[in-house]
Protein backbone atom coordinates (compact mmCIF):
# COMPACT_ATOMS: atom_id res chain seq x y z
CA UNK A 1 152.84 23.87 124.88
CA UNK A 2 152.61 27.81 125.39
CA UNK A 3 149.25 29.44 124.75
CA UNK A 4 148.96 32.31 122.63
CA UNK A 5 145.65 34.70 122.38
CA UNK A 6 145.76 37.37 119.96
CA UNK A 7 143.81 40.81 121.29
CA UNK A 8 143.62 42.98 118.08
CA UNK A 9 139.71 42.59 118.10
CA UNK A 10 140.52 44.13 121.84
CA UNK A 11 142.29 47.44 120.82
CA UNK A 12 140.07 48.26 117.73
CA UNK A 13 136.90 48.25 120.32
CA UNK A 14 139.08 50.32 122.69
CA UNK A 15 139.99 52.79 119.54
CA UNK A 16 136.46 52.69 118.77
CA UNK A 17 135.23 52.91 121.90
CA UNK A 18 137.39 56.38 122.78
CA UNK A 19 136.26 58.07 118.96
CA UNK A 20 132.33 57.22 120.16
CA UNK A 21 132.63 58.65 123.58
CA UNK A 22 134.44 61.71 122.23
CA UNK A 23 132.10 62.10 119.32
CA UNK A 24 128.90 61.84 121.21
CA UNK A 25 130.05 64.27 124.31
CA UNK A 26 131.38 66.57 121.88
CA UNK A 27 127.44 66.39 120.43
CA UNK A 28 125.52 66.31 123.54
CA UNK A 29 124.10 69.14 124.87
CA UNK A 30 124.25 68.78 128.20
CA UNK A 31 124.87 66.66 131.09
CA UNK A 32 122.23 63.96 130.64
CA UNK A 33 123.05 63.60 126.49
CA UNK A 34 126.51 63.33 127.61
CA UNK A 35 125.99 59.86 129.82
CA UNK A 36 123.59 58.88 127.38
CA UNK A 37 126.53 59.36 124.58
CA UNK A 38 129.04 57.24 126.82
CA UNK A 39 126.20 54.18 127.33
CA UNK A 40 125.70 54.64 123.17
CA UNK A 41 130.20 54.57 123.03
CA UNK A 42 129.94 51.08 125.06
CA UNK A 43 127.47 49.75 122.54
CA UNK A 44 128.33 51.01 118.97
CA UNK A 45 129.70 47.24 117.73
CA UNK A 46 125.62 46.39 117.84
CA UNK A 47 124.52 49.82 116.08
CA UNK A 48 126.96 48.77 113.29
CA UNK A 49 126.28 45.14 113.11
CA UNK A 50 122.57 46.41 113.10
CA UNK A 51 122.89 48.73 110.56
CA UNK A 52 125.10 46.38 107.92
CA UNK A 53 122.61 43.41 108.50
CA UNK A 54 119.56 46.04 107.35
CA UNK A 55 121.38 47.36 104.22
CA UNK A 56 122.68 43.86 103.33
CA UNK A 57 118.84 43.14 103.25
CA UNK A 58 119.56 40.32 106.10
């Protein structure tokens, strides 16, 4: 029997992950904004989730 794991889920964080960090350095305004912008890149997936779940009304 041969295991198979799909990683799509994997390269859509990545994707996402590369367009946060670029879009929040590209915003920051200096050093300190730009580390804070990389730690908010790592965690957009829960500012989204977040965000849905408040307009959904959930």
């Amino acid at each position: 029997m041969k295991s198979q794991s799909k990683h799509s889920g994997s390269a859509i964080y990545g994707l996402g992950f590369i367009g946060a960090a670029v879009y929040f350095i590209s915003t920051s305004s200096g050093f300190w904004a730009g580390v804070v912008g990389v730690l908010k890149a790592i965690v957009w997936p829960a500012f989204l989730v977040y965000e849905l779940m408040s307009h959904l009304g959930m």
